[in-house]
N, C-alpha and C. Protein backbone atom coordinates (compact mmCIF):
# COMPACT_ATOMS: atom_id res chain seq x y z
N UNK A 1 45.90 -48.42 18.20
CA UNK A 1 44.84 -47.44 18.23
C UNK A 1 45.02 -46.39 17.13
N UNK A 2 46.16 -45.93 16.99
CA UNK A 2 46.47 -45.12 16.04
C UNK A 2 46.11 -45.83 14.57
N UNK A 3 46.25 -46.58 14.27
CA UNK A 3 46.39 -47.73 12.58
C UNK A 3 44.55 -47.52 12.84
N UNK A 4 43.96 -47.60 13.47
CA UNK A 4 42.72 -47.48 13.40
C UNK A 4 41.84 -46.55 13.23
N UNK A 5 42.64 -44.91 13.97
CA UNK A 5 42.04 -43.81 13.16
C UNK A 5 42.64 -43.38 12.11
N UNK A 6 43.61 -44.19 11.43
CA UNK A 6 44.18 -43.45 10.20
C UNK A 6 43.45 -44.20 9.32
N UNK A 7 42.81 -45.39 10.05
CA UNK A 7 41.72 -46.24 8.87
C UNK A 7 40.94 -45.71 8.67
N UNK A 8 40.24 -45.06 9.87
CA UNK A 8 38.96 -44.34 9.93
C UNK A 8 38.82 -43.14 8.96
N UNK A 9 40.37 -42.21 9.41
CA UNK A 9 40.09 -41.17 8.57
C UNK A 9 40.44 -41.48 6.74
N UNK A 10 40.83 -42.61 6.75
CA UNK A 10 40.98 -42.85 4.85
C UNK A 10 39.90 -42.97 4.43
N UNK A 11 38.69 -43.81 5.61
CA UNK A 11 37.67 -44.41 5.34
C UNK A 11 36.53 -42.98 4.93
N UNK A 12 36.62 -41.93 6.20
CA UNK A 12 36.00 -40.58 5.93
C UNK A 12 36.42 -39.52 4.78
N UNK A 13 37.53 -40.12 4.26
CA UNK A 13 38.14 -39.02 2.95
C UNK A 13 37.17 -39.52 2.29
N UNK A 14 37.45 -40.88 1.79
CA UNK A 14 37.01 -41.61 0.54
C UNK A 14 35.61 -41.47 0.17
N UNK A 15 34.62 -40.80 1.55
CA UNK A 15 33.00 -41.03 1.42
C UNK A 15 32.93 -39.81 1.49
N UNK A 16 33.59 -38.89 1.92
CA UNK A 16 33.89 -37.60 1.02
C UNK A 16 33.90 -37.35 -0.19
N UNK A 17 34.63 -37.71 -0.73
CA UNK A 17 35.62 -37.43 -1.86
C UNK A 17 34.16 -38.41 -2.89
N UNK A 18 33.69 -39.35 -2.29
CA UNK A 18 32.61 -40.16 -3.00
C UNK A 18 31.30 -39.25 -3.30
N UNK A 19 30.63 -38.41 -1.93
CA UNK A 19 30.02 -37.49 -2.24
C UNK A 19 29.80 -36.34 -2.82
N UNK A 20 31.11 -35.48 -2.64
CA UNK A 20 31.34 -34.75 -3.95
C UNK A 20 31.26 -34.86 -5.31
N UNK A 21 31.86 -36.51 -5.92
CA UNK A 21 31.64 -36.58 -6.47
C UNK A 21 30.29 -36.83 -7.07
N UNK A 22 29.90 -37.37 -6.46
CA UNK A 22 27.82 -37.35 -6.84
C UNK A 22 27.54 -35.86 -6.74
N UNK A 23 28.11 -35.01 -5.92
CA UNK A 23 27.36 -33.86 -5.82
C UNK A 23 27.95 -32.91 -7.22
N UNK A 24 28.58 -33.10 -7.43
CA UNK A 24 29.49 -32.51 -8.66
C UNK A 24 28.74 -33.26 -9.74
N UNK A 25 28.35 -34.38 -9.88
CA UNK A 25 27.14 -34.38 -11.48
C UNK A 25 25.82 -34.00 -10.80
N UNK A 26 24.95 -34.46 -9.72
CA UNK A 26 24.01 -33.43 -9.67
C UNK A 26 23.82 -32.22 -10.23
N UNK A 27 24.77 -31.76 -10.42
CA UNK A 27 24.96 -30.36 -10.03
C UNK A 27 25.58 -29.75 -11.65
N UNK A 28 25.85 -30.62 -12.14
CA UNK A 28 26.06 -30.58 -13.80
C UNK A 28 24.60 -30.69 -14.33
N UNK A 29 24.31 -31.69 -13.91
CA UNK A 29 22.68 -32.24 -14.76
C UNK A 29 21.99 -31.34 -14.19
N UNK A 30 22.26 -30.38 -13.15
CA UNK A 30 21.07 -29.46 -12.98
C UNK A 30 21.12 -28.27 -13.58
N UNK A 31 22.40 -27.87 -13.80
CA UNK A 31 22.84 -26.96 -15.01
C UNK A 31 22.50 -26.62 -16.46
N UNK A 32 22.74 -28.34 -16.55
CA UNK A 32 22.18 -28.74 -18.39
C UNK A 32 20.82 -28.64 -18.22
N UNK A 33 19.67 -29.18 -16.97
CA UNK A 33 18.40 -28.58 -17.23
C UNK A 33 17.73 -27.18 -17.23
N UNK A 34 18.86 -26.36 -16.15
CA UNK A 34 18.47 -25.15 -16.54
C UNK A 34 18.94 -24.26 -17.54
N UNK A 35 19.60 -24.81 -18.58
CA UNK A 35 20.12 -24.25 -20.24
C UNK A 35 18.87 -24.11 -20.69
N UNK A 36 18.97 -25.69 -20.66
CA UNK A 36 17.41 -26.25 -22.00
C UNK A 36 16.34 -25.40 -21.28
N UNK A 37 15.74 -25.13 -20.03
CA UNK A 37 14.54 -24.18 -19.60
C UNK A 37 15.11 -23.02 -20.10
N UNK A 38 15.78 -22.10 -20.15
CA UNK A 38 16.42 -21.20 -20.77
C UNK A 38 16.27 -20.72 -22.25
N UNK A 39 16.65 -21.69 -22.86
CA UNK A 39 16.14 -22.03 -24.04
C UNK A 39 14.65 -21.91 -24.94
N UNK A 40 14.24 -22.86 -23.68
CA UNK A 40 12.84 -23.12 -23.76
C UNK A 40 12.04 -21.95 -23.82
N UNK A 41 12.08 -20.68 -23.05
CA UNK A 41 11.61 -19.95 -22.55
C UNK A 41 11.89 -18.77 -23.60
N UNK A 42 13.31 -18.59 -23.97
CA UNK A 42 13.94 -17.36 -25.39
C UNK A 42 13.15 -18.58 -26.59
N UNK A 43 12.31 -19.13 -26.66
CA UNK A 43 11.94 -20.01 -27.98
C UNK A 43 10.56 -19.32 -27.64
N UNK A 44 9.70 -19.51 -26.44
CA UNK A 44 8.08 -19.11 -26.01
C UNK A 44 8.28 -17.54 -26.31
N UNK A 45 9.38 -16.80 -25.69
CA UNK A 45 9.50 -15.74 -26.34
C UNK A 45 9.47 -15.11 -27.44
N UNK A 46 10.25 -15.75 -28.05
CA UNK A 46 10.19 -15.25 -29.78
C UNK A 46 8.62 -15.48 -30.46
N UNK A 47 8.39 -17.13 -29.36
CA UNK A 47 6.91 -17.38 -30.06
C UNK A 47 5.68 -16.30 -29.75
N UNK A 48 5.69 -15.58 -28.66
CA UNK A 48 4.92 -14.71 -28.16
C UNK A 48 4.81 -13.55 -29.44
N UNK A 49 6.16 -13.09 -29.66
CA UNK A 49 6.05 -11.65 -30.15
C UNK A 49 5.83 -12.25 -31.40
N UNK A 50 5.80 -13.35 -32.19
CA UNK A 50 5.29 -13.83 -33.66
C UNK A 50 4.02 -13.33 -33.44
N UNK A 51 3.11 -14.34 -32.17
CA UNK A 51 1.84 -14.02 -32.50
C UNK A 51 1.53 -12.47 -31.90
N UNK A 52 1.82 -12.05 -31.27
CA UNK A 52 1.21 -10.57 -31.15
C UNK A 52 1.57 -9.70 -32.16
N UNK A 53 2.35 -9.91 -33.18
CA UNK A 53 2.53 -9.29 -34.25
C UNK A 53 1.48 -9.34 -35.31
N UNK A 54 1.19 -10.99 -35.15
CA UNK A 54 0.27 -11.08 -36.17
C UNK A 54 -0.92 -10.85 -35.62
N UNK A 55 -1.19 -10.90 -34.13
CA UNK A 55 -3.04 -10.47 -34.16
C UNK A 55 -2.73 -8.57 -34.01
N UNK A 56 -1.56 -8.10 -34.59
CA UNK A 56 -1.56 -6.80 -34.44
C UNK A 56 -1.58 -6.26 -35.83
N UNK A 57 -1.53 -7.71 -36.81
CA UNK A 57 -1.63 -7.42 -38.31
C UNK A 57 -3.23 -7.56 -38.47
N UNK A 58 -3.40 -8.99 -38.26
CA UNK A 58 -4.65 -9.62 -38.63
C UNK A 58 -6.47 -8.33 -37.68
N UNK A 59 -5.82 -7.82 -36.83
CA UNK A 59 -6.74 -6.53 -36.55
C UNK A 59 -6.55 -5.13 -36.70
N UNK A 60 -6.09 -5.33 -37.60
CA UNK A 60 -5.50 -3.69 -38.58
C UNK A 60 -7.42 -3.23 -38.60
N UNK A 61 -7.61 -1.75 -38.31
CA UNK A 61 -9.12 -1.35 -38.50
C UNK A 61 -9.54 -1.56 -39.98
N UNK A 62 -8.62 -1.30 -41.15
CA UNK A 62 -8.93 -1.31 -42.42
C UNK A 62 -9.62 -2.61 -42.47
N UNK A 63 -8.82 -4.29 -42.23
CA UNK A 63 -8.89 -4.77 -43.06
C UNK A 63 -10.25 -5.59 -42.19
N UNK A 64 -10.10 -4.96 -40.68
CA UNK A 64 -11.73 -5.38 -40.12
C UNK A 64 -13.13 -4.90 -40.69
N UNK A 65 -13.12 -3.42 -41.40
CA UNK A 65 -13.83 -2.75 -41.86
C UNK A 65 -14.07 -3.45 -43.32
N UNK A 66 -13.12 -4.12 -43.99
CA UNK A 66 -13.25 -4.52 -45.35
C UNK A 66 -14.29 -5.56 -45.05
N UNK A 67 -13.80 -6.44 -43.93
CA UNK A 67 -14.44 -7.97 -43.35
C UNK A 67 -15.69 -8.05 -43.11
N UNK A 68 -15.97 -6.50 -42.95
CA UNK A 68 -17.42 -6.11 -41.85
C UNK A 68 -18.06 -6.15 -43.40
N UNK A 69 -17.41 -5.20 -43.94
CA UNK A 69 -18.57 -4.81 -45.54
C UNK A 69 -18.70 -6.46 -46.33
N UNK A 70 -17.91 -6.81 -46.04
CA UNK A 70 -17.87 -8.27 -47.68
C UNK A 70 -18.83 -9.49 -46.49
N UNK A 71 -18.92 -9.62 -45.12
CA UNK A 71 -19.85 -10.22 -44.61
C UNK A 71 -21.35 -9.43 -43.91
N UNK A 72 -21.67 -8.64 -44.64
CA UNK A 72 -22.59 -7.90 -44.02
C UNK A 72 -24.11 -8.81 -44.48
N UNK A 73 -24.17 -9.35 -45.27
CA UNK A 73 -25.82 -10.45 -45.52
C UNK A 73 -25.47 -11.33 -44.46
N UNK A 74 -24.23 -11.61 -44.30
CA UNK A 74 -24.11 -12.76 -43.09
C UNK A 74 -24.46 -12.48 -41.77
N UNK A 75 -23.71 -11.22 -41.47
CA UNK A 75 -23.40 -11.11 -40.60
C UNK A 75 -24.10 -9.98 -39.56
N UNK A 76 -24.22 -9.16 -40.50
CA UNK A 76 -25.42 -7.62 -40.53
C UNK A 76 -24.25 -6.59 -39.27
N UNK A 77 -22.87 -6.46 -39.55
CA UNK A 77 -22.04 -6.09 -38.78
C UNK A 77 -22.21 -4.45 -39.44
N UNK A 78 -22.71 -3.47 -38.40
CA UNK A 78 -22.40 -1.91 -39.04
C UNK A 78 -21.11 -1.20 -39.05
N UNK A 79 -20.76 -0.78 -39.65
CA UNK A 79 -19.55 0.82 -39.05
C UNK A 79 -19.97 1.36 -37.76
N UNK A 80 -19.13 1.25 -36.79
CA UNK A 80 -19.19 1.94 -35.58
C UNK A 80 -18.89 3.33 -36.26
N UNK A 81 -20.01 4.18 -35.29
CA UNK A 81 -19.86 5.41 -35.77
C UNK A 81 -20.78 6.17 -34.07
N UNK A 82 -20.02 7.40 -33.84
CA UNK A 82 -19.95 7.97 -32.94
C UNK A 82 -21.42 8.18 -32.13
N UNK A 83 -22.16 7.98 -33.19
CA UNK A 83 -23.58 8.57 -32.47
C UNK A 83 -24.28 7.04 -31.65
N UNK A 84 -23.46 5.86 -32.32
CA UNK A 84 -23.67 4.54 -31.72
C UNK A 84 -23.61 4.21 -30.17
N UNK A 85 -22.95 4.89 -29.61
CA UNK A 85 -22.88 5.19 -28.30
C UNK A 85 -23.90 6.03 -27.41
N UNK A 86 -24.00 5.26 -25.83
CA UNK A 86 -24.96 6.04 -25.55
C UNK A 86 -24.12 7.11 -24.34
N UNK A 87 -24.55 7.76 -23.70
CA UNK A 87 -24.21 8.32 -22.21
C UNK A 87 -24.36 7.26 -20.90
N UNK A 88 -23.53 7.82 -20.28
CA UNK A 88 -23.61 6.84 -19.01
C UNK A 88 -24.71 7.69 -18.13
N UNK A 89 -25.30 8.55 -17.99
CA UNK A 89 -26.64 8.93 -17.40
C UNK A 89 -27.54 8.09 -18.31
N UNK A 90 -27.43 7.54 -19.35
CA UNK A 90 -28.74 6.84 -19.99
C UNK A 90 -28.51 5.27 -19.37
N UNK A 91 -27.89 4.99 -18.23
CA UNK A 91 -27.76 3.77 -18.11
C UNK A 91 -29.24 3.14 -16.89
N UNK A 92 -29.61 2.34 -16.25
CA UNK A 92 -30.31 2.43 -15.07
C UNK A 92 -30.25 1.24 -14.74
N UNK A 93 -29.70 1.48 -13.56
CA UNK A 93 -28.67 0.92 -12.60
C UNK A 93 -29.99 0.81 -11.75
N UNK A 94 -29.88 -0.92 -11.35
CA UNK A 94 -30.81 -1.39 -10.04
C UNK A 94 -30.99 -0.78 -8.77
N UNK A 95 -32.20 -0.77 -8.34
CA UNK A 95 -32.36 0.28 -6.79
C UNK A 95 -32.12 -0.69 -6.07
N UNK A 96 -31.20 -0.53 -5.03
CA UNK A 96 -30.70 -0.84 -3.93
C UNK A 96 -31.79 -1.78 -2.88
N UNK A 97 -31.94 -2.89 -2.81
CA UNK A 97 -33.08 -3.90 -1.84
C UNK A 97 -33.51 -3.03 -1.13
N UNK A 98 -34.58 -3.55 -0.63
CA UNK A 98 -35.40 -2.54 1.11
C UNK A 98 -34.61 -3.63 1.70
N UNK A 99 -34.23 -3.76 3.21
CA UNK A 99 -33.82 -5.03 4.30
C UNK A 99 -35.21 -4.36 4.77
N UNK A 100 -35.62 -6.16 5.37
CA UNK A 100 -36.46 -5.82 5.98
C UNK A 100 -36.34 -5.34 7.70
N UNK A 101 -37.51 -5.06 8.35
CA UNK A 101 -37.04 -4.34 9.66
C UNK A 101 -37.32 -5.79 10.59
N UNK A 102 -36.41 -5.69 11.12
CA UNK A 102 -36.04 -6.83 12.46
C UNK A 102 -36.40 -6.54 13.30
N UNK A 103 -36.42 -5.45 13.94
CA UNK A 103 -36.61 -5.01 15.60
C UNK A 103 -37.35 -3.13 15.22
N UNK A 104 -38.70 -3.64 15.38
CA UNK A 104 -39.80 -2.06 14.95
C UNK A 104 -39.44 -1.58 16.34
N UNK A 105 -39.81 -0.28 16.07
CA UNK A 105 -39.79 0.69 17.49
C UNK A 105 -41.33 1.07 17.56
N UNK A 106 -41.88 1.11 18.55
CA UNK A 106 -43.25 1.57 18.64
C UNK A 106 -43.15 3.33 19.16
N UNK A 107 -43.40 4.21 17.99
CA UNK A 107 -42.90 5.82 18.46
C UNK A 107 -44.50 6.22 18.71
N UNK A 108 -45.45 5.91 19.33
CA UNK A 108 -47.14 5.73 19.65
C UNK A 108 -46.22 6.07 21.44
N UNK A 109 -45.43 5.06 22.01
CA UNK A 109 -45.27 5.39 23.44
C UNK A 109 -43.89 5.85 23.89
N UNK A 110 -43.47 6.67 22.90
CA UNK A 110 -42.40 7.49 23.37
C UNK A 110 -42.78 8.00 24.02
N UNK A 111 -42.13 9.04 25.06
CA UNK A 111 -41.80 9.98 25.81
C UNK A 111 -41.89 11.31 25.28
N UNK A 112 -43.21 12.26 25.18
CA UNK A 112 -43.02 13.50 24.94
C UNK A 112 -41.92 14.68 25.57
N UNK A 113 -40.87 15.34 25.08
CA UNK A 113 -39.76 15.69 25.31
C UNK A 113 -40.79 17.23 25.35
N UNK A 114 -40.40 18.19 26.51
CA UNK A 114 -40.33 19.56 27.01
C UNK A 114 -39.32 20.79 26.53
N UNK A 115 -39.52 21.52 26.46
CA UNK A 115 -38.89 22.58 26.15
C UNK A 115 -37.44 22.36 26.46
N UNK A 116 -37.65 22.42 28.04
CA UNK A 116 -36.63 22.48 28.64
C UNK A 116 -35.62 21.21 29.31
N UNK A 117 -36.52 20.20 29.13
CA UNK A 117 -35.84 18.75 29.29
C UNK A 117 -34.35 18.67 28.14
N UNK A 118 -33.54 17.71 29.29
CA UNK A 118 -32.89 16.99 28.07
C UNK A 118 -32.61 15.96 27.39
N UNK A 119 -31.90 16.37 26.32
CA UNK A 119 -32.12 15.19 25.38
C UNK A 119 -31.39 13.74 26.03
């Protein structure tokens, strides 16, 4: 009986010692994929601030204003200029629906109310 759990337990090391080892490269290869995402991500980064640099070049006011004047037969683009604007009291804003009435009251057979009656 004994020769049989010392089989058993060689048998439970070994599928141990077997799973670890699978769990030990899992566990590498999940490492090496989260480098490369890492990576991936300080690369989208750098790529981000390239382009916001450049649409922070490429819309400089000067060189939109140059763009506006040299396509203006094309384009008929003016100089914004202050008086171009209107007020927000000059705006007019939609009137609110009527709902229609569901349930009329007929005030023809109310109850004439007294001085001294109450309400």
């Amino acid at each position: 009986m004994r020769g049989v759990l010392y089989v058993l337990a060689a048998l439970g090391v070994m599928g141990m010692a077997f799973w670890a080892y699978q769990e030990n490269y899992k566990t590498q290869e999940a490492i090496k994929d989260v480098r490369q995402l890492h990576a991936q991500i300080g690369h989208a980064h750098e790529r981000l601030g390239m382009l916001r640099a450049e649409w922070a070049y490429l819309n400089r006011p000067d060189r939109l204003s140059d763009l506006a004047e040299l396509n203006f037969d094309r384009l008929g683009l003016l100089p914004l200029m202050p008086d171009a604007f209107g007020d927000v009291e000059d705006i007019i804003y939609p009137l609110p629906d009527i709902l229609p009435i569901l349930v009329p009251i007929d005030i023809n057979s109310a109850p004439v109310l007294n001085e001294g009656d109450p309400l």
